[in-house]
PDB file of N, CA and C in Angstrom:
ATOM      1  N   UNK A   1       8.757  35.164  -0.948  1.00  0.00           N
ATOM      2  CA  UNK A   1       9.737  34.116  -1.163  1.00  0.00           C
ATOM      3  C   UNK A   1       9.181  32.809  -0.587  1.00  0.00           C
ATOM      4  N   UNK A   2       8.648  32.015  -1.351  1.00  0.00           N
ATOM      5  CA  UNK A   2       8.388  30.566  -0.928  1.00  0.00           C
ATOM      6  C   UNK A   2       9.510  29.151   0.072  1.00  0.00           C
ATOM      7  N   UNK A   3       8.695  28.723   1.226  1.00  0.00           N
ATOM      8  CA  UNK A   3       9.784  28.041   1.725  1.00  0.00           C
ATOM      9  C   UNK A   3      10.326  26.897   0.804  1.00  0.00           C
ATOM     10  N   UNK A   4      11.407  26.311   1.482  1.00  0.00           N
ATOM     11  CA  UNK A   4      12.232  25.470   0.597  1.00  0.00           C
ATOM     12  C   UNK A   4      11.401  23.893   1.000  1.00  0.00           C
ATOM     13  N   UNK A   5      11.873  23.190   0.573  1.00  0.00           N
ATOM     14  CA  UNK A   5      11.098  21.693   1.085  1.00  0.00           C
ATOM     15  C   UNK A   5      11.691  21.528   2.617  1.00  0.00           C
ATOM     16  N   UNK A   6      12.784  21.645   3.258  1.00  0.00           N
ATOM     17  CA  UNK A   6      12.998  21.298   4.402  1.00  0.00           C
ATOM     18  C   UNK A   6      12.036  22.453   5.136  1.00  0.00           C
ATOM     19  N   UNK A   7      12.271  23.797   5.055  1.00  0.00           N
ATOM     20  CA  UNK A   7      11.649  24.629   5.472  1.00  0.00           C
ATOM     21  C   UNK A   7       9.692  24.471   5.914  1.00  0.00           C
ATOM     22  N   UNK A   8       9.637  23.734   4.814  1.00  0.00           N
ATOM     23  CA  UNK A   8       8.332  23.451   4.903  1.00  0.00           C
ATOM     24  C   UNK A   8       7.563  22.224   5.893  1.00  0.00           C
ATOM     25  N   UNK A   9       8.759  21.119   6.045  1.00  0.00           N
ATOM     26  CA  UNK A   9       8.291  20.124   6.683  1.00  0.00           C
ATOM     27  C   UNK A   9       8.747  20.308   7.891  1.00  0.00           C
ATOM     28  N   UNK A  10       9.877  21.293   8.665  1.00  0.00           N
ATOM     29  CA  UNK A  10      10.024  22.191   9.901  1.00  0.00           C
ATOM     30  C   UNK A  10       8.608  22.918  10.162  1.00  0.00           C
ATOM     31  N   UNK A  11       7.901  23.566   8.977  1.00  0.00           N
ATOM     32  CA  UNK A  11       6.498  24.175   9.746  1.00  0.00           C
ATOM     33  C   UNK A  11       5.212  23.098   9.985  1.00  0.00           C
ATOM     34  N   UNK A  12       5.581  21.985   9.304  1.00  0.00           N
ATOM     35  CA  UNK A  12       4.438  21.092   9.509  1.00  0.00           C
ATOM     36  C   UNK A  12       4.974  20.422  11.093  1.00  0.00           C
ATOM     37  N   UNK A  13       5.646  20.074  10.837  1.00  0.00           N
ATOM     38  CA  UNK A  13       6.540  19.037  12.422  1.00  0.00           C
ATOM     39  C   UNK A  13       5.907  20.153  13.599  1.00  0.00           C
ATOM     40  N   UNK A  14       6.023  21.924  13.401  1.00  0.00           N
ATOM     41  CA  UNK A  14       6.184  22.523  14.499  1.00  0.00           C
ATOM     42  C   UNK A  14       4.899  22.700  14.585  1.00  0.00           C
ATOM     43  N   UNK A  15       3.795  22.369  14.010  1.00  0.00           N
ATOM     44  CA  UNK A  15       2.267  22.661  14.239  1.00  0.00           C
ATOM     45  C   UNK A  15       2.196  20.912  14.932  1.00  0.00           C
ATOM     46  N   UNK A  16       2.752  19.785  14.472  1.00  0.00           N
ATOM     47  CA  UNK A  16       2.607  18.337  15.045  1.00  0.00           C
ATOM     48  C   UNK A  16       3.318  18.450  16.532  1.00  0.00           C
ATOM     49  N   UNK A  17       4.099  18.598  16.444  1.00  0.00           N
ATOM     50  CA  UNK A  17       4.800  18.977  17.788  1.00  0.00           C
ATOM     51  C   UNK A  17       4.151  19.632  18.692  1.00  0.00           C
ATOM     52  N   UNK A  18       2.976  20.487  18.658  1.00  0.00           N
ATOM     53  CA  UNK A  18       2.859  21.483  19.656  1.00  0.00           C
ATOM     54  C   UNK A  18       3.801  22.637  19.740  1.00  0.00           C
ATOM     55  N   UNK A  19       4.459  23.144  18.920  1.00  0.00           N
ATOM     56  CA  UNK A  19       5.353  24.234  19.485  1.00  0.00           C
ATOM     57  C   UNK A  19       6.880  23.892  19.647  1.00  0.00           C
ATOM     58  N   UNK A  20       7.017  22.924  20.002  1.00  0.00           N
ATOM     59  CA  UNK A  20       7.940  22.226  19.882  1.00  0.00           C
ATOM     60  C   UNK A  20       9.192  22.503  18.936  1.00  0.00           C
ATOM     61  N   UNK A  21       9.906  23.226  18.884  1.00  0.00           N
ATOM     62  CA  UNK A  21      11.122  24.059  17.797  1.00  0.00           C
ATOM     63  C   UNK A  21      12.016  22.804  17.726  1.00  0.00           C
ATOM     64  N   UNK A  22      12.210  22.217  18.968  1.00  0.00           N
ATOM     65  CA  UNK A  22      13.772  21.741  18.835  1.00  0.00           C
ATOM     66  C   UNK A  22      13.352  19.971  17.940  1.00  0.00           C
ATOM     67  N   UNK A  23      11.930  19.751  18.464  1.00  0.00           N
ATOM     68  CA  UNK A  23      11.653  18.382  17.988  1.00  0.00           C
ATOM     69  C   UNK A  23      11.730  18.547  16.878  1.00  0.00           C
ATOM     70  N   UNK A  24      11.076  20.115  16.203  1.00  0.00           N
ATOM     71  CA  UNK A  24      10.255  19.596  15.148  1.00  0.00           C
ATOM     72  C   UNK A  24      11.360  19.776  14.143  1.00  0.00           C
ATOM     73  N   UNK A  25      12.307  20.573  13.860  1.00  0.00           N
ATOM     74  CA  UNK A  25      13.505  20.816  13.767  1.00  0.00           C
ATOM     75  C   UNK A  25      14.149  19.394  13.015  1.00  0.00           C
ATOM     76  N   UNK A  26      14.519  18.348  14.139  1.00  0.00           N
ATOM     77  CA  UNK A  26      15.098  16.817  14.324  1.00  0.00           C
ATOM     78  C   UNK A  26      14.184  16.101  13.027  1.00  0.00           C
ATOM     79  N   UNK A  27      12.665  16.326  13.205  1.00  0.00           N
ATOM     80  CA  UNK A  27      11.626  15.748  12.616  1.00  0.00           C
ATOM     81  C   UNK A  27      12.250  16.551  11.443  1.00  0.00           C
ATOM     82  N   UNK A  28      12.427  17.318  10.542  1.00  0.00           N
ATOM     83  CA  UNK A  28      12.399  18.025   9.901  1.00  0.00           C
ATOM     84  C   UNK A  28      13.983  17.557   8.709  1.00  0.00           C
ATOM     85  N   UNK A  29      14.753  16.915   9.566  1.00  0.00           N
ATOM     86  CA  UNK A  29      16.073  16.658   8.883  1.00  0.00           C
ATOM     87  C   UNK A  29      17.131  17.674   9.146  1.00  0.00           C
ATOM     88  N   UNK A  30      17.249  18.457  10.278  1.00  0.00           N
ATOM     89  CA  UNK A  30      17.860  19.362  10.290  1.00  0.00           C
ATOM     90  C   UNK A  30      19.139  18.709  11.322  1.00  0.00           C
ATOM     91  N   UNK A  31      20.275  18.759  11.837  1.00  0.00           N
ATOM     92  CA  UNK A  31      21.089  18.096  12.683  1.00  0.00           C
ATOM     93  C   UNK A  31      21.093  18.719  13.923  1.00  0.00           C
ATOM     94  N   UNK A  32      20.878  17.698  14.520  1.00  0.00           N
ATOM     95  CA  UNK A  32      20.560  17.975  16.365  1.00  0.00           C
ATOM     96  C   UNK A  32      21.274  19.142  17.178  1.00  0.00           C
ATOM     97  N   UNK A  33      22.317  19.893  16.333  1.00  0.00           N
ATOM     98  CA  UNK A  33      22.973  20.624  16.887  1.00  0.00           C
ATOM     99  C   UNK A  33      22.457  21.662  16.031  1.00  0.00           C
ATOM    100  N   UNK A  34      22.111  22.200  15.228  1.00  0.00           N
ATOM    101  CA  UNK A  34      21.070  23.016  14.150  1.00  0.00           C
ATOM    102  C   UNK A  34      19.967  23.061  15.209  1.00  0.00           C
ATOM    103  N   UNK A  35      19.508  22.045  15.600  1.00  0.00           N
ATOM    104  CA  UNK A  35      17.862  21.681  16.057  1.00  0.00           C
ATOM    105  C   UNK A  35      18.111  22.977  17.335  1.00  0.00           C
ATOM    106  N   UNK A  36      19.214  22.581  18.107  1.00  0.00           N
ATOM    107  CA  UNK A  36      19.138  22.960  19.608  1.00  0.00           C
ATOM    108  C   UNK A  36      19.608  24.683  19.543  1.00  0.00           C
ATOM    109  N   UNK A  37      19.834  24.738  18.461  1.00  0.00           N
ATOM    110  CA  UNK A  37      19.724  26.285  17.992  1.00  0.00           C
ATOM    111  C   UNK A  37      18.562  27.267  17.372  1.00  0.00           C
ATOM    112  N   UNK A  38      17.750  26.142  16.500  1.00  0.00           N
ATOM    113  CA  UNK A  38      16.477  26.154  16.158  1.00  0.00           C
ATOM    114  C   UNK A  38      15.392  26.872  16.926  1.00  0.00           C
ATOM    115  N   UNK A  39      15.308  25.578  18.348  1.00  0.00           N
ATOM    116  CA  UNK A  39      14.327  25.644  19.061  1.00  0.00           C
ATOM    117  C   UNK A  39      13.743  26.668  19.442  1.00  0.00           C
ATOM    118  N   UNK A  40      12.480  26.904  19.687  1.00  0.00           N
ATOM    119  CA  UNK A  40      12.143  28.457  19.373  1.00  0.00           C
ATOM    120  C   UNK A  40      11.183  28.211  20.961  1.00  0.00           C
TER     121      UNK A  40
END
């Protein structure tokens, strides 16, 4: 199953980020309260 476009720019942000779940998340278009659930 191929990711979706948000899905995809969440895995690019989280390789830019360093690891970073909750940034990359924010970076990603996802809402800050999504994000802080995200964060991995």
């Amino acid at each position: 199953m191929p990711l979706n476009e948000k899905q995809t720019r969440f895995a690019h942000a989280y390789v830019a980020c360093g690891g970073n779940g909750r940034a990359a998340a924010i970076q990603a278009g996802y809402s800050h309260t999504s994000a802080a659930k995200t964060g991995l």
